[in-house]
N, C-alpha and C. Protein backbone atom coordinates (compact mmCIF):
# COMPACT_ATOMS: atom_id res chain seq x y z
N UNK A 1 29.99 2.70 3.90
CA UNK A 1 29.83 3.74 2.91
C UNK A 1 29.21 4.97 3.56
N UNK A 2 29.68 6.07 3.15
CA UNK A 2 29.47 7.32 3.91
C UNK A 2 27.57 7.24 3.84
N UNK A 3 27.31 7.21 2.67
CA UNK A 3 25.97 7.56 1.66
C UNK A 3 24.78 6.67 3.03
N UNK A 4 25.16 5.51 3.29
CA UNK A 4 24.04 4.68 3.70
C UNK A 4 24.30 5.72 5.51
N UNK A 5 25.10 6.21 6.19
CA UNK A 5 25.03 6.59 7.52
C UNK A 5 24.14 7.76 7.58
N UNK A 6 24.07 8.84 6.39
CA UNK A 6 23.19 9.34 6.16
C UNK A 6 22.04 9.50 5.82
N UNK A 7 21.83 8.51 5.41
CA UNK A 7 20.55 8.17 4.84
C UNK A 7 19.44 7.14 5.87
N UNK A 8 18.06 7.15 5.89
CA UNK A 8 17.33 6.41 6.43
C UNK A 8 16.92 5.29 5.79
N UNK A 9 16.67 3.88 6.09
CA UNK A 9 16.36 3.30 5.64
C UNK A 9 15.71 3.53 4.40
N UNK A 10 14.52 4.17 4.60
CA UNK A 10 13.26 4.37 4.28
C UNK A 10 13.31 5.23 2.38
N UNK A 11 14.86 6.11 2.96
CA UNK A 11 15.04 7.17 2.28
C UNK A 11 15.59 6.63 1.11
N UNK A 12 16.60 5.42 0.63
CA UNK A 12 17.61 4.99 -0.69
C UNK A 12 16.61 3.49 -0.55
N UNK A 13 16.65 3.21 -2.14
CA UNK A 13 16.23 2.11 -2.48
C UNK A 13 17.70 1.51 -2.83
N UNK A 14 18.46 0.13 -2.30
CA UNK A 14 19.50 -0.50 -3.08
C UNK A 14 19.08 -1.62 -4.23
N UNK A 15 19.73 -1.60 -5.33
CA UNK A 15 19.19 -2.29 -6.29
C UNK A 15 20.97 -2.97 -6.67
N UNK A 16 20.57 -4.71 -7.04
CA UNK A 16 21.83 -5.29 -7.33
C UNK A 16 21.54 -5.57 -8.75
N UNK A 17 22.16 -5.50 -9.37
CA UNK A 17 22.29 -6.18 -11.25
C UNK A 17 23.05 -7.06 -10.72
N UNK A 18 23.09 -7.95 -11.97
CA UNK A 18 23.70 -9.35 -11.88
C UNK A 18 24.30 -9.11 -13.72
N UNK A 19 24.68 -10.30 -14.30
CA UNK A 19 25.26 -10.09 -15.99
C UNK A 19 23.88 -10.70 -16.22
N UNK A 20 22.78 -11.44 -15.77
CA UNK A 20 21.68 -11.88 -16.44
C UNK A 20 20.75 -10.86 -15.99
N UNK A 21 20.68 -9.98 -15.16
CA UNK A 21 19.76 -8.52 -14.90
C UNK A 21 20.32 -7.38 -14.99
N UNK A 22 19.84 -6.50 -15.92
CA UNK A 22 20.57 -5.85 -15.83
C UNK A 22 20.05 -4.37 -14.96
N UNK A 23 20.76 -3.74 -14.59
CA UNK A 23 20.15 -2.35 -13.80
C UNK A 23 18.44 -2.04 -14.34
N UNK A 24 18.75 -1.70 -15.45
CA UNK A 24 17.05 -1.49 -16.00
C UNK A 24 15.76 -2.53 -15.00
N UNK A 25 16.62 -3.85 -15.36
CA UNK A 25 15.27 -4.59 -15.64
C UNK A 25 15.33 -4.80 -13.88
N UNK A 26 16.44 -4.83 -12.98
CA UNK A 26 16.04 -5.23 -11.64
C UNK A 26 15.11 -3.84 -10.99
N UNK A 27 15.23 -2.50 -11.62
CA UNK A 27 14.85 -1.55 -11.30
C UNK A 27 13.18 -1.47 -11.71
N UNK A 28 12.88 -2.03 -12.60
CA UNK A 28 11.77 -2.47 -12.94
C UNK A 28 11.20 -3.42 -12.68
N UNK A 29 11.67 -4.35 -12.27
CA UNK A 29 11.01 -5.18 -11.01
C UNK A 29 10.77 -4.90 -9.91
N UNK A 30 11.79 -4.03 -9.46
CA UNK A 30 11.31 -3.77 -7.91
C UNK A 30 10.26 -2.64 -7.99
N UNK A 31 10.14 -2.01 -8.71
CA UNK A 31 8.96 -1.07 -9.18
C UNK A 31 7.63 -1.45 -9.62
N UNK A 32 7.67 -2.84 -10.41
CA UNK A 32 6.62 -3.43 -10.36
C UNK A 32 5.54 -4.47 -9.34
N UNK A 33 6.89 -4.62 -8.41
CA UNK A 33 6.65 -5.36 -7.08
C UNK A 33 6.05 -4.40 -5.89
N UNK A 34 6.76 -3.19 -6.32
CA UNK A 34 6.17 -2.26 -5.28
C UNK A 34 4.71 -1.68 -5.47
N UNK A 35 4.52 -1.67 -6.99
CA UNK A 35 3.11 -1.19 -7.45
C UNK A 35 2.04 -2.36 -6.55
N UNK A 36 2.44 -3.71 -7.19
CA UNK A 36 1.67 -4.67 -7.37
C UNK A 36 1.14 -4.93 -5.59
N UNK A 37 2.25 -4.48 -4.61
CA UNK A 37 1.89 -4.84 -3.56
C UNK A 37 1.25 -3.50 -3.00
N UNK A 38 1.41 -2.42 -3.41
CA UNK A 38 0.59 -1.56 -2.68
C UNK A 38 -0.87 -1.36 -3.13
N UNK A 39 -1.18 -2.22 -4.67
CA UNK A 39 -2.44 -2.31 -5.39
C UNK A 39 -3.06 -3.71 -3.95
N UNK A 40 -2.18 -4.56 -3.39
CA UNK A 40 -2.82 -5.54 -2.44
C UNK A 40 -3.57 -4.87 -1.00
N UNK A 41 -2.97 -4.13 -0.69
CA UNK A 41 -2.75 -3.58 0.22
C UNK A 41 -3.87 -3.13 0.48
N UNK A 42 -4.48 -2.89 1.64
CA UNK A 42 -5.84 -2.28 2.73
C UNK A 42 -5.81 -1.10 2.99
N UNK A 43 -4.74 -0.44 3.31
CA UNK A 43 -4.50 0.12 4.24
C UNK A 43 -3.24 1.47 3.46
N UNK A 44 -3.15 2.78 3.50
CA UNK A 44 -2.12 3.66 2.66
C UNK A 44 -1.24 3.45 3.37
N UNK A 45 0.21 3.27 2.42
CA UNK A 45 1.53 3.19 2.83
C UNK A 45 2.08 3.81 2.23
N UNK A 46 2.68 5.11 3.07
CA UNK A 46 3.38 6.10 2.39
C UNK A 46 4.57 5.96 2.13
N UNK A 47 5.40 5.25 3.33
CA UNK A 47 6.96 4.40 2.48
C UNK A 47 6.47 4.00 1.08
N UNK A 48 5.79 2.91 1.14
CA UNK A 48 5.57 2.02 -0.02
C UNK A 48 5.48 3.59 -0.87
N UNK A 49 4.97 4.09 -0.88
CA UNK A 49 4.29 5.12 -2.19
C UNK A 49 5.72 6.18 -1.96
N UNK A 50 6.17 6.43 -1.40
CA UNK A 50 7.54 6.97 -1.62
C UNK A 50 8.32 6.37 -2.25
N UNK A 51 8.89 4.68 -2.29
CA UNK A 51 9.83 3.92 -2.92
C UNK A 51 9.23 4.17 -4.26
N UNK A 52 7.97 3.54 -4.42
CA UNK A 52 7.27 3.67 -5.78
C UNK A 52 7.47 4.94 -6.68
N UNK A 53 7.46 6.39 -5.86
CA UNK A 53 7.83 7.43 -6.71
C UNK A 53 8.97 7.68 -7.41
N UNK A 54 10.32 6.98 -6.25
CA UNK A 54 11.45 7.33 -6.52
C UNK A 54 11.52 6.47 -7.41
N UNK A 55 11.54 4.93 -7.71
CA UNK A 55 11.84 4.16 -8.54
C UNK A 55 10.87 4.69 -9.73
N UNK A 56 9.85 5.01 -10.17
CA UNK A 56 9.38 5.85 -11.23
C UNK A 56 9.73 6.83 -11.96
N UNK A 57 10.61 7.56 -11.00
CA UNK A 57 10.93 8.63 -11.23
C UNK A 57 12.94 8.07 -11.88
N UNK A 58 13.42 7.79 -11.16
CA UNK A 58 14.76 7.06 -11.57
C UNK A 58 14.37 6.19 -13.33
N UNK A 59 13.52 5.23 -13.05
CA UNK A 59 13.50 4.37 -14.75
C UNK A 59 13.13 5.88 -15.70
N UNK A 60 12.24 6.94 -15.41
CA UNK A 60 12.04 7.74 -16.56
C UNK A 60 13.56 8.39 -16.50
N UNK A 61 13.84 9.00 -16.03
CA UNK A 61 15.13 10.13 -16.26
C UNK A 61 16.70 9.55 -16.23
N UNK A 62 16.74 8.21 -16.47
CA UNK A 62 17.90 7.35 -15.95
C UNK A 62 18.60 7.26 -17.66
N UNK A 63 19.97 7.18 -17.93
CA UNK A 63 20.30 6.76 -18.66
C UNK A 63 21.41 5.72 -18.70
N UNK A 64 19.93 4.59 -18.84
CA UNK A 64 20.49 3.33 -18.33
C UNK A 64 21.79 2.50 -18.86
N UNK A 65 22.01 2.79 -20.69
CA UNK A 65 22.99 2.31 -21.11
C UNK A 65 24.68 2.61 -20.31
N UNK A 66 24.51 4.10 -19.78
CA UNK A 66 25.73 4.18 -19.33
C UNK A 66 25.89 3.54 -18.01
N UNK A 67 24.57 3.47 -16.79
CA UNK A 67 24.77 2.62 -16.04
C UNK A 67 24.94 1.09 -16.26
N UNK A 68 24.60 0.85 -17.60
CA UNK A 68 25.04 -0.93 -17.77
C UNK A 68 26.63 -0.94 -18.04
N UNK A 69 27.05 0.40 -18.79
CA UNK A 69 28.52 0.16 -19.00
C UNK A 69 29.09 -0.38 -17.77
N UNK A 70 28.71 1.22 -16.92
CA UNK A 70 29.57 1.48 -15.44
C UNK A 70 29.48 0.07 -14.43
N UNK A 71 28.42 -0.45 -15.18
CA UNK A 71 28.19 -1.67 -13.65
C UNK A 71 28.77 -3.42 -14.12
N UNK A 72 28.74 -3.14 -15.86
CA UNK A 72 29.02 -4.48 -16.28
C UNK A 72 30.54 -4.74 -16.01
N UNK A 73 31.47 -3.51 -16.49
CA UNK A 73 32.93 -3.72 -16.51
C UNK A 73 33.03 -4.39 -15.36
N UNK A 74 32.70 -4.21 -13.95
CA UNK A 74 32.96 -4.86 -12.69
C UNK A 74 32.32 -6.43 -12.74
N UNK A 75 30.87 -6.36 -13.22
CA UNK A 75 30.64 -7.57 -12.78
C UNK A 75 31.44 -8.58 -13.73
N UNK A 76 31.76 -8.10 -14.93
CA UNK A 76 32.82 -8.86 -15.72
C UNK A 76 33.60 -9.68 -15.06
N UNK A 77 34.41 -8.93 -14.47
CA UNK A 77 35.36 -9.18 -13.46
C UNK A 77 35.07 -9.81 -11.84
N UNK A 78 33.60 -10.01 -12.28
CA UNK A 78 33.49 -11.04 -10.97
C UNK A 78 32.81 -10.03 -9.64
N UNK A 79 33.05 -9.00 -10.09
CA UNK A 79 33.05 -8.32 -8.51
C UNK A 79 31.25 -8.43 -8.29
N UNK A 80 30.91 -7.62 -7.37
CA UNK A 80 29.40 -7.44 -6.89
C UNK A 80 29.04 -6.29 -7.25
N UNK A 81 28.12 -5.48 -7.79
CA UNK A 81 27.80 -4.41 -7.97
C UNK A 81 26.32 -3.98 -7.16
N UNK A 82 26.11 -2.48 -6.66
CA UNK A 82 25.19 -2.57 -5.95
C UNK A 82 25.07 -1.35 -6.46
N UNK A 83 23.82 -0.40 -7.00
CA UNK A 83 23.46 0.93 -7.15
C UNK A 83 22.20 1.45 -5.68
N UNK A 84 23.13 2.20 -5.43
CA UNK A 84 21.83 2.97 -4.49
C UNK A 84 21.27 4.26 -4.63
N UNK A 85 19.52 4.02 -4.73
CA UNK A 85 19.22 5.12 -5.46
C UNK A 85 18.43 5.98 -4.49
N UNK A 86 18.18 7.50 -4.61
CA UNK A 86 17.49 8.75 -3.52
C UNK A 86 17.27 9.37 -3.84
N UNK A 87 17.04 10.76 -3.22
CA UNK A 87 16.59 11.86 -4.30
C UNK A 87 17.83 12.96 -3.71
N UNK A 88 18.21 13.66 -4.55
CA UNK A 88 18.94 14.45 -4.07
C UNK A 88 18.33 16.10 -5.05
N UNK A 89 18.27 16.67 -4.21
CA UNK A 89 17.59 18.43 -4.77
C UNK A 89 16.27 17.93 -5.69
N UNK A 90 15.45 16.64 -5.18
CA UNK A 90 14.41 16.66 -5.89
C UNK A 90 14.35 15.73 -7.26
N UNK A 91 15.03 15.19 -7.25
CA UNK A 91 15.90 14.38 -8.35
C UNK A 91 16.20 12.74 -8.14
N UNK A 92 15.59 12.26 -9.03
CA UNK A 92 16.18 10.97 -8.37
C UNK A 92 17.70 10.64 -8.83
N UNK A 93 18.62 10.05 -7.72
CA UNK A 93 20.21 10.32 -8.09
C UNK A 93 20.64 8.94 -7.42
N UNK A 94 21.86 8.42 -7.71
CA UNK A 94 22.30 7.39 -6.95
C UNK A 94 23.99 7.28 -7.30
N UNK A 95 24.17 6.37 -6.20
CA UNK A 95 25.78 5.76 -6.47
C UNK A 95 25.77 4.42 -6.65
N UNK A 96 26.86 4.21 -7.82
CA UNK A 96 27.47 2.85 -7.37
C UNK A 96 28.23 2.08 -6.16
N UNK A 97 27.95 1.45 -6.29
CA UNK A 97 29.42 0.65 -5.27
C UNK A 97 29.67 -0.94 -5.92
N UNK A 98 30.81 -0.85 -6.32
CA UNK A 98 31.67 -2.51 -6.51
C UNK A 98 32.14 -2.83 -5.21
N UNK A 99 31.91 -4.10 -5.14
CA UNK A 99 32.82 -4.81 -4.36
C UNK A 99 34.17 -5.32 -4.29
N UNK A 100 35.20 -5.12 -4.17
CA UNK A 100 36.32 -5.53 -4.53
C UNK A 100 37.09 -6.45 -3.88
N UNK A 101 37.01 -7.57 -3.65
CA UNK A 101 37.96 -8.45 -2.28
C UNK A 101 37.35 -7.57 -1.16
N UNK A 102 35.79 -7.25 -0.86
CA UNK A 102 35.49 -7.31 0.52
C UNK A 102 35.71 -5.19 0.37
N UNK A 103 36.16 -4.58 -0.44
CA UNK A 103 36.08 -3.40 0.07
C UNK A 103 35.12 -2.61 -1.10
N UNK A 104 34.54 -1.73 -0.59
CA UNK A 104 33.24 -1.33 -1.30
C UNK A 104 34.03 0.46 -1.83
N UNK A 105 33.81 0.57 -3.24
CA UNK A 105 34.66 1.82 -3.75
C UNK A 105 33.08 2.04 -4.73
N UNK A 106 32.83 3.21 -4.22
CA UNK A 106 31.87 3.83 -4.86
C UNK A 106 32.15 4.88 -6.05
N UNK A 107 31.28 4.71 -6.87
CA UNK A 107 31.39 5.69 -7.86
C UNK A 107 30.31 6.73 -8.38
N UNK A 108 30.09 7.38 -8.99
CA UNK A 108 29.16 8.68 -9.83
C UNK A 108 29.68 9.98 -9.90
């Protein structure tokens, strides 16, 4: 995918839904996992506190029903769905990608 050669690790969070998770709630887990472990933590981690912003920032301004449409029709159908999320002009923004028999067709 073009999106990930550009991007740094550090820089896109990927998040998978499943038909029993849906975008919301895996996005809110990994947001709560990220809180919970940088509340463990000794030491400031600015990755960590970067993922944490973006995923904060994505659950407030997200409108998640249309990403459950866009992501369920596929997993319906079996495929894999993967959203990857970044900031683009300050914004948190992302793409889809389905899996299809092995080839990855992105959408937004």
């Amino acid at each position: 995918m073009k999106l990930r050669g550009r991007l740094k690790n550090m820089d896109y969070i990927e998040l998978i839904p499943s038909l029993s998770h849906c975008i919301e709630t895996v996005a809110k887990e990994k947001y709560w996992s990220a809180v919970n472990k940088f509340m463990e933590g000794k030491q400031e981690d600015k990755e960590l506190q970067q993922r944490i912003e973006l995923l904060k920032a994505f659950l407030e301004s997200t409108d998640f029903g249309k990403l459950r449409r866009e992501s369920e029709k596929h997993l319906i159908q079996g495929e894999k769905v993967k959203f990857i999320i970044y900031w683009k002009e300050n914004k948190p923004s992302y793409d889809m990608v389905a899996t299809e028999g092995g080839i990855l067709n992105s959408e937004h």
